[in-house]
Protein backbone atom coordinates (compact mmCIF):
# COMPACT_ATOMS: atom_id res chain seq x y z
CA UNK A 1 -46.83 -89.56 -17.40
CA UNK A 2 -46.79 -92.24 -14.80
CA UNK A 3 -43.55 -90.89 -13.33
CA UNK A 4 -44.53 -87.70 -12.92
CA UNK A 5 -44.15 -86.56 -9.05
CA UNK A 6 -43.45 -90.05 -7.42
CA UNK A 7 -39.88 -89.14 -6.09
CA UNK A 8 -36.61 -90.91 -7.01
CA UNK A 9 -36.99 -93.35 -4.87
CA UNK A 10 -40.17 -94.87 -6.46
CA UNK A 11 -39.43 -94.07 -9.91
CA UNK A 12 -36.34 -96.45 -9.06
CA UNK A 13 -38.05 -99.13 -7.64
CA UNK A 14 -40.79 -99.16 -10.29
CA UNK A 15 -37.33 -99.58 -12.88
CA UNK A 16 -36.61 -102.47 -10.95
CA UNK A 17 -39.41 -104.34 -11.16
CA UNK A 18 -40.43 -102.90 -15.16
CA UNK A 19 -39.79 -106.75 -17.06
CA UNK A 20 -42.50 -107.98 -18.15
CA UNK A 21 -44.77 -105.83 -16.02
CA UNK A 22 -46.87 -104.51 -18.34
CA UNK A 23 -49.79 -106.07 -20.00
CA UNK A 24 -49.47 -107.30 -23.83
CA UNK A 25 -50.93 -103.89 -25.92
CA UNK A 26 -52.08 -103.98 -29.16
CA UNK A 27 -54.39 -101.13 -30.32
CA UNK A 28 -52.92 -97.78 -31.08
CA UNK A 29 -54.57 -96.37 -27.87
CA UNK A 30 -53.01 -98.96 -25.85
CA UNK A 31 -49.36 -98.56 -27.47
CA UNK A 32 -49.09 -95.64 -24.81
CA UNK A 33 -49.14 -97.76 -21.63
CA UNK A 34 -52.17 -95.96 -20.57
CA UNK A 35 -56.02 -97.95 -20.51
CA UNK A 36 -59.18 -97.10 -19.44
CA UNK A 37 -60.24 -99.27 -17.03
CA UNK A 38 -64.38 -99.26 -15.33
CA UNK A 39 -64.01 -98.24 -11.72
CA UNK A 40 -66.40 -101.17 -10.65
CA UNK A 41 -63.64 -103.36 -11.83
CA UNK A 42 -60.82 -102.04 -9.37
CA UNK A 43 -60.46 -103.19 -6.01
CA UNK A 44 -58.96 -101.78 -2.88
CA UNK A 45 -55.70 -103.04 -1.80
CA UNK A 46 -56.36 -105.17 1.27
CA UNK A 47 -52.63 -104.57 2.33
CA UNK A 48 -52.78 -100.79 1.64
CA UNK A 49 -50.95 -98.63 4.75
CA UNK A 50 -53.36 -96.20 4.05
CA UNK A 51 -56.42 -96.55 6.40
CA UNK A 52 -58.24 -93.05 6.45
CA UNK A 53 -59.02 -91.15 3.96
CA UNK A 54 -60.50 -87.29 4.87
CA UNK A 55 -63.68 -87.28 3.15
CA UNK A 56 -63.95 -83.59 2.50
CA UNK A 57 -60.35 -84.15 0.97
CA UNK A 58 -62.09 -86.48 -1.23
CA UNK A 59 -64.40 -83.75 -1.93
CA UNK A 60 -62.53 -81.46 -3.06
CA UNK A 61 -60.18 -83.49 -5.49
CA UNK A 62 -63.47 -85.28 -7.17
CA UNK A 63 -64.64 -81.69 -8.15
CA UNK A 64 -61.17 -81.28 -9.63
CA UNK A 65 -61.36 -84.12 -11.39
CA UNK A 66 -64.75 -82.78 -12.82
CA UNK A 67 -63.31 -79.91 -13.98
CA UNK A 68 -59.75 -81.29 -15.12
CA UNK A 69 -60.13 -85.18 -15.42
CA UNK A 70 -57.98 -87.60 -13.74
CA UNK A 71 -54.11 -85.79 -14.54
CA UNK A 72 -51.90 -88.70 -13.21
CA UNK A 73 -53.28 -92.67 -14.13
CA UNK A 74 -53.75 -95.54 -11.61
CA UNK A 75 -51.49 -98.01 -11.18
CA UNK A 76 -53.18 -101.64 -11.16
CA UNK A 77 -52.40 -104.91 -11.34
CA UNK A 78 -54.17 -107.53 -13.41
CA UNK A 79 -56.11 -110.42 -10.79
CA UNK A 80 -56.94 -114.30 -12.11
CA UNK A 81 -60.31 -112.90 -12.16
CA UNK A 82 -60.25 -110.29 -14.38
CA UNK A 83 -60.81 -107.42 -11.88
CA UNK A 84 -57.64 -105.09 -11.08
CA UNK A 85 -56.26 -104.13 -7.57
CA UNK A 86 -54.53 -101.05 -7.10
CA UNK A 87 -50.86 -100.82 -6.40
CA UNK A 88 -50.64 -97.09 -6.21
CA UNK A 89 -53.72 -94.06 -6.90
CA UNK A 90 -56.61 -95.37 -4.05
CA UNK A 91 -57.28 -91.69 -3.59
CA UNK A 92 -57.66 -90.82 -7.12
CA UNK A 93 -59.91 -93.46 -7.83
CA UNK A 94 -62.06 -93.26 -4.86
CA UNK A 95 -62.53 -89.43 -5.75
CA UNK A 96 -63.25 -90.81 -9.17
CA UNK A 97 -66.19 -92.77 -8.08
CA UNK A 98 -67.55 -89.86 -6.21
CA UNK A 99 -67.84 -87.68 -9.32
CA UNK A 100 -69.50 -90.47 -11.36
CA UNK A 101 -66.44 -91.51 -13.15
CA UNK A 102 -67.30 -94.91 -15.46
CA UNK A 103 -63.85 -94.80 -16.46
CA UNK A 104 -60.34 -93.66 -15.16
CA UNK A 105 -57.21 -94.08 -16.70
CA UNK A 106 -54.78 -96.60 -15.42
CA UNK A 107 -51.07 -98.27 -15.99
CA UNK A 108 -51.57 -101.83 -15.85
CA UNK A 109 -48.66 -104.08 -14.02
CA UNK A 110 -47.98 -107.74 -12.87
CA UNK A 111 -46.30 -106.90 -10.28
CA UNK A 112 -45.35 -110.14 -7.13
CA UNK A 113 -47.53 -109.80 -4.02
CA UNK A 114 -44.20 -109.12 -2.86
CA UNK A 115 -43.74 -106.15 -4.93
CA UNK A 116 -46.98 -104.81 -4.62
CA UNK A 117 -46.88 -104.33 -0.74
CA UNK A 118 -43.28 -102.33 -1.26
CA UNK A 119 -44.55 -100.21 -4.06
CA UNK A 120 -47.94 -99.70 -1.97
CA UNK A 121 -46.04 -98.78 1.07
CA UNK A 122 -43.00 -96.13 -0.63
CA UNK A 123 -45.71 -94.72 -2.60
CA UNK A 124 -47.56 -93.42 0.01
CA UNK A 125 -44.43 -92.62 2.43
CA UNK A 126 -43.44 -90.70 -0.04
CA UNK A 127 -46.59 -88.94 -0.98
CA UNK A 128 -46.70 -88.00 2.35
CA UNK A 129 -50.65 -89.53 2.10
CA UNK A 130 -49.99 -91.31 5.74
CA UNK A 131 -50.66 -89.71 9.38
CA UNK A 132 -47.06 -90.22 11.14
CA UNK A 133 -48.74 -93.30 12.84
CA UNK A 134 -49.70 -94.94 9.81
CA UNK A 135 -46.13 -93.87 8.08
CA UNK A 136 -44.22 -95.29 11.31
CA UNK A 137 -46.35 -98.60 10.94
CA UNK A 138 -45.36 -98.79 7.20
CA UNK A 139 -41.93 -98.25 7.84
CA UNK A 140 -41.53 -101.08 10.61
CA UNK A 141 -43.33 -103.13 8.07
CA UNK A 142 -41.07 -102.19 5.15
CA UNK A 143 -37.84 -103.22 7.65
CA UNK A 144 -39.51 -106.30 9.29
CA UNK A 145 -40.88 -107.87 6.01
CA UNK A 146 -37.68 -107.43 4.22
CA UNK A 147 -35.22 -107.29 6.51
CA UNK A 148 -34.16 -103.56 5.62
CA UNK A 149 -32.15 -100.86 7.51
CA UNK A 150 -33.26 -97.95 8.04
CA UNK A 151 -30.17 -96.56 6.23
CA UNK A 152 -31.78 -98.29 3.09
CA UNK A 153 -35.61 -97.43 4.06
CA UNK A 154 -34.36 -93.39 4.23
CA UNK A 155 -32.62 -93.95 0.79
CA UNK A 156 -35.75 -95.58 -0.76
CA UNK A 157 -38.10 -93.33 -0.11
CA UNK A 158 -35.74 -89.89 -0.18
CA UNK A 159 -35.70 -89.18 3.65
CA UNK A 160 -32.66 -88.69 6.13
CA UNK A 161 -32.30 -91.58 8.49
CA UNK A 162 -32.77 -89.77 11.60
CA UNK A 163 -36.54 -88.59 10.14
CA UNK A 164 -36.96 -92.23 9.67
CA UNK A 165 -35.62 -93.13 13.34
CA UNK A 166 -37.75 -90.25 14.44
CA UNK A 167 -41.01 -91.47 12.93
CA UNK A 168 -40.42 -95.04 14.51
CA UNK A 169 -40.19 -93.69 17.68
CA UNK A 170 -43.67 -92.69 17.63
CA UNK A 171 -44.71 -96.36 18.07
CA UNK A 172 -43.56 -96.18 21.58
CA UNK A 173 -46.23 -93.58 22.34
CA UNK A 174 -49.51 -95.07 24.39
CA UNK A 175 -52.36 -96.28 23.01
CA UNK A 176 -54.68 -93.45 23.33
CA UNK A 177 -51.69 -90.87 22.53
CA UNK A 178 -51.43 -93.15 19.44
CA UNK A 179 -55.44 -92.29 18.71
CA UNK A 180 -55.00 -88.56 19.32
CA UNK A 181 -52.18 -88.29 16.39
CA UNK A 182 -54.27 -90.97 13.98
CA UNK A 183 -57.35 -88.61 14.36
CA UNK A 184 -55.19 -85.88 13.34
CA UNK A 185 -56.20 -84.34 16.90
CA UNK A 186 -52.14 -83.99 17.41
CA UNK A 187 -49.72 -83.39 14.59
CA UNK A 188 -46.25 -85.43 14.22
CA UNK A 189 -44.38 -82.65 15.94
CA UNK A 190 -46.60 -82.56 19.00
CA UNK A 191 -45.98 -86.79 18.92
CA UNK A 192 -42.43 -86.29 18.66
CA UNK A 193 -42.30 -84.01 21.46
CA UNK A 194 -44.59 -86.27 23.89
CA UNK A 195 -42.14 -89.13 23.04
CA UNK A 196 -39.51 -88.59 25.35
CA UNK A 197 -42.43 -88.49 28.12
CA UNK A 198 -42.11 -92.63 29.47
CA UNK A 199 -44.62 -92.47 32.32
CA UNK A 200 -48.09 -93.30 30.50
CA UNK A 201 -50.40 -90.87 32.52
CA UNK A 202 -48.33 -87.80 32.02
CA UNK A 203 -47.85 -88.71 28.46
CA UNK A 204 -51.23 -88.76 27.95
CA UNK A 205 -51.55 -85.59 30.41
CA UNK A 206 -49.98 -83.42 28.36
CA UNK A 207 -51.55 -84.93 25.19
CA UNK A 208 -55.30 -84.09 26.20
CA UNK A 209 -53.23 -80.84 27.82
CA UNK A 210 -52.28 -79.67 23.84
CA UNK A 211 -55.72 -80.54 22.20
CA UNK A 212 -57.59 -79.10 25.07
CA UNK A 213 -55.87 -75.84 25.00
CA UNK A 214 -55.18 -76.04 21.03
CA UNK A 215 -51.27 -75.75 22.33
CA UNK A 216 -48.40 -75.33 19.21
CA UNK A 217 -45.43 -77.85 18.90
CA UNK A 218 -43.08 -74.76 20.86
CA UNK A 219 -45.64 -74.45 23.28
CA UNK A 220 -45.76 -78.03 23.91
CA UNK A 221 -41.94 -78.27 23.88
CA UNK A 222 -41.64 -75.86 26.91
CA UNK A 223 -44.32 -77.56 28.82
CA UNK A 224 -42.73 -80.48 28.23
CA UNK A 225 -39.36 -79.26 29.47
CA UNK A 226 -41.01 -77.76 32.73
CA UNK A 227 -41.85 -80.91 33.24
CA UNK A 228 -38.09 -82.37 33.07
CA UNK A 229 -36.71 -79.95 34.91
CA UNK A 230 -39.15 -78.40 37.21
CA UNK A 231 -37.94 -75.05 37.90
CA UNK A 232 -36.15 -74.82 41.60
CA UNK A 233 -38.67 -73.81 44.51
CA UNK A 234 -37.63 -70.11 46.12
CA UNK A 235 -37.48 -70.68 50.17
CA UNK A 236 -38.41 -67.19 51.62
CA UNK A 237 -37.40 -66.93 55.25
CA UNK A 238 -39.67 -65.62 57.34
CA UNK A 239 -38.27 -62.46 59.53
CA UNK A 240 -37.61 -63.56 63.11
CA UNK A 241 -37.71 -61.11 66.01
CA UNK A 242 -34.97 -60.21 68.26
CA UNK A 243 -36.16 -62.08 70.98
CA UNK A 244 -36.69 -65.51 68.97
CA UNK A 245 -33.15 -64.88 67.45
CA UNK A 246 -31.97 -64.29 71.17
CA UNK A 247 -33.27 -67.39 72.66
CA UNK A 248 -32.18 -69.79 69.61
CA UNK A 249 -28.74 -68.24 70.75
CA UNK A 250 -29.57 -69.09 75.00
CA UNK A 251 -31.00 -72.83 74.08
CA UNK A 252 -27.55 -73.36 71.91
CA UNK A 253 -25.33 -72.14 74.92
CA UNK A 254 -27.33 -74.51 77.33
CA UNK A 255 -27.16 -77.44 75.00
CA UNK A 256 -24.12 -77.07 73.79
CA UNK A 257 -25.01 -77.60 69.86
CA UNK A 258 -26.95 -76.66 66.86
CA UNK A 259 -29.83 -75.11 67.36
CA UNK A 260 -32.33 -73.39 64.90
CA UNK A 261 -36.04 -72.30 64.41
CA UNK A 262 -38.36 -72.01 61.19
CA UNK A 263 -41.16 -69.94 61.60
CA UNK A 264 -41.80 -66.73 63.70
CA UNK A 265 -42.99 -65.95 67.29
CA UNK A 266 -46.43 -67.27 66.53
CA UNK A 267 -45.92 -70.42 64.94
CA UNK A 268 -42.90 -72.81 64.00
CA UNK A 269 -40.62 -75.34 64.68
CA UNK A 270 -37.21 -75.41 66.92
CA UNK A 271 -34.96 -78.19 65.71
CA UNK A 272 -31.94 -79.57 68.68
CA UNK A 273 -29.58 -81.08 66.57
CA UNK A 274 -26.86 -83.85 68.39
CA UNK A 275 -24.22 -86.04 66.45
CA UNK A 276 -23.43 -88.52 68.74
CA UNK A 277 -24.06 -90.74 71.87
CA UNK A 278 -22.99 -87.76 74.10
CA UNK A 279 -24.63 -84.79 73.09
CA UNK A 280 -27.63 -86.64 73.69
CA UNK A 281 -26.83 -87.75 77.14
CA UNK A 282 -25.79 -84.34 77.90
CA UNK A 283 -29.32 -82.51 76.55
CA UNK A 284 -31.22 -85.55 78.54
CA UNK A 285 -29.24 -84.42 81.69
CA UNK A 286 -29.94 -80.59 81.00
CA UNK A 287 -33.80 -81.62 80.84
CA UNK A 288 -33.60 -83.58 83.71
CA UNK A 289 -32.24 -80.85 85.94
CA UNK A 290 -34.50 -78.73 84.38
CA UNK A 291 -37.21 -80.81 85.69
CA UNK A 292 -35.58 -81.10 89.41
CA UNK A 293 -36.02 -77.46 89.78
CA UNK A 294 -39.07 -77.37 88.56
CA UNK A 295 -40.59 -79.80 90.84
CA UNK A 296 -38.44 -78.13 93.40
CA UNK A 297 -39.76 -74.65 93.12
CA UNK A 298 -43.34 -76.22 93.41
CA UNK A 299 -42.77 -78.32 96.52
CA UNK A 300 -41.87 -74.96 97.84
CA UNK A 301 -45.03 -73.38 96.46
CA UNK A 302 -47.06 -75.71 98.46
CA UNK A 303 -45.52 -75.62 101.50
CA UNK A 304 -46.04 -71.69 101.71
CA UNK A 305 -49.16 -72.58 100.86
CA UNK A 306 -49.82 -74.89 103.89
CA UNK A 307 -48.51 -72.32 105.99
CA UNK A 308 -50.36 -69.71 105.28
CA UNK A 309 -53.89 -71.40 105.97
C-alpha cells in the first residue's frame, strides 16, 4: 500500500534503504507494516523542501479524509524520544489534524538523517507538491549534498535532464521575480520564459507586466521576444518640393560634394558632407567669397545712399 503512486524512482530508493528499516512488529495488526500512530506524536520535518502549504488545499483533502479516511499511510521515522518525524505524507497528516484525526496510519522506518533528507526531497519532486522555486532549491540541494549529476537527479526522480537543467535555471531569476513564482503569482512557464531576460529591471518589468495584465506563458513569450528583437523602425520620407529638390542640386554644384536635406520647406536640416582636407578648404573659400560680395553689394548700398541725401 505504501508504494502505491510514488514513481519508480522512489519506490527504488525506498528498496535501497529497506534493511532493517522497519520497526520490530509483533501483534497481528502490526504484521502488515502499517500502525496507528497519535498525530500529537509526529513532528514536522525541519529539513522538509516543502515550505507552503495552500490552506484551502488542506481544506479540501481533510474533508476527504472525513469521508474516505486516510487512503495512503505516513511514512515516519522512530526519534530517541519516542515521538516520530515524518519522512514522507506532511500534507496528509496536517489535513489529518484539521479533521480531528487522533490517529492516522503510518509505515514506520529508521531511516539515516542522510536518508531521510533524499527520501524527503524525491518524494516531493516527484509528487510534484513543490512550486518550481522550491523544486529548483531541492534539486541543487540533492546535487550539492551528494555530489550528484543531474543525469542521475533526472533518473531518480523520473524526469528528462533538460527539465531538470530547466528548473535550475530558475535560481538565476531576481529576488522579487523569485517571490512572484513562490506566491504562485507566476507559474514555472512564465519563470522559464523571464529567464533568458539578464538585466534585473526588465526582468522584473515584464514579471509585474504578466501578473498585472493576467498575461499566458505564449503571451509572455512574444513579449518577451519583442523585446530581443525589437521590430525595425519604418523611416517615412517626407515629400520635398521641386524647389527644395532644385536647390539641394545648386548647393551640390557650388560645393562640389554631397549634399542632402531631411525635412520639407518649413522645417529641416541640410547636411554638406566633405571627405578630406580639401573639400573643406574649398567650401570655406566658396563661403568666403560669398561673404566678399555680400559686403560688396552693401558698401554699394550705402554709398547710393549717401548720394542721394
Amino acid at each position: 500500500m505504501i508504494n502505491k503512486g510514488l514513481g519508480r524512482g522512489l519506490n527504488a530508493l525506498f528498496g535501497e534503504y529497506e534493511d532493517n528499516s522497519y520497526e520490530n512488529i509483533t501483534t497481528k495488526k502490526e504484521t502488515s507494516g502499517v500502525l496507528e500512530v497519535e498525530t500529537d506524536k509526529i513532528k514536522a520535518n525541519p529539513n522538509q523542501p516543502r515550505k507552503n502549504f495552500d490552506q484551502e488545499a488542506l481544506n479540501e483533502l481533510a474533508s476527504s479524509i472525513k469521508v474516505h479516511g486516510i487512503v495512503q499511510p505516513i511514512v515516519l521515522n522512530k526519534q530517541p524520544n519516542g515521538e516520530y518525524m515524518i519522512i514522507a505524507g506532511e500534507r496528509r497528516w496536517r489535513a489529518a489534524k484539521l479533521c480531528g484525526l487522533k490517529t492516522v496510519p503510518a509505515v514506520i522506518k529508521n531511516y539515516t538523517e542522510k536518508q531521510i533528507k533524499e527520501i524527503s526531497i524525491i518524494e516531493n519532486l516527484q509528487r510534484e507538491d513543490l512550486n518550481p522555486i522550491e523544486a529548483a532549491r531541492a534539486i541543487k540541494q540533492l546535487m550539492d549534498e551528494y555530489n550528484l549529476t543531474q543525469e542521475v537527479v533526472a533518473e531518480r526522480i523520473g524526469k528528462s535532464r533538460s527539465n531538470i537543467a530547466n528548473t535550475l535555471r530558475l535560481l538565476s531569476l531576481y529576488p522579487e521575480v523569485l517571490n512572484m513564482v513562490e506566491s504562485g503569482k507566476l507559474s514555472s512557464g512564465h519563470a522559464r520564459t523571464l529567464v533568458v531576460i539578464e538585466d534585473p529591471k526588465e526582468q522584473v518589468k515584464y514579471a509585474q507586466m504578466a501578473v498585472n495584465k493576467n498575461l499566458s506563458v505564449r503571451d509572455l513569450e512574444k513579449a518577451v521576444k519583442n523585446w530581443q528583437n525589437p521590430p525595425k523602425k519604418i523611416v517615412v520620407k517626407e515629400e520635398q518640393s521641386l524647389e527644395l529638390r532644385e536647390l539641394i542640386n545648386r548647393m551640390q554644384k557650388t560645393f562640389a560634394t554631397k549634399v542632402t536635406a531631411i525635412g520639407n520647406d518649413n522645417k529641416g536640416r541640410i547636411y554638406i558632407d566633405y571627405y578630406n582636407r580639401d573639400d573643406l578648404d574649398r567650401i570655406s573659400e566658396i563661403l568666403d567669397l560669398i561673404h566678399k560680395r555680400e559686403m560688396t553689394l552693401q558698401d554699394l548700398q550705402n554709398f547710393n545712399r549717401r548720394n542721394k541725401q
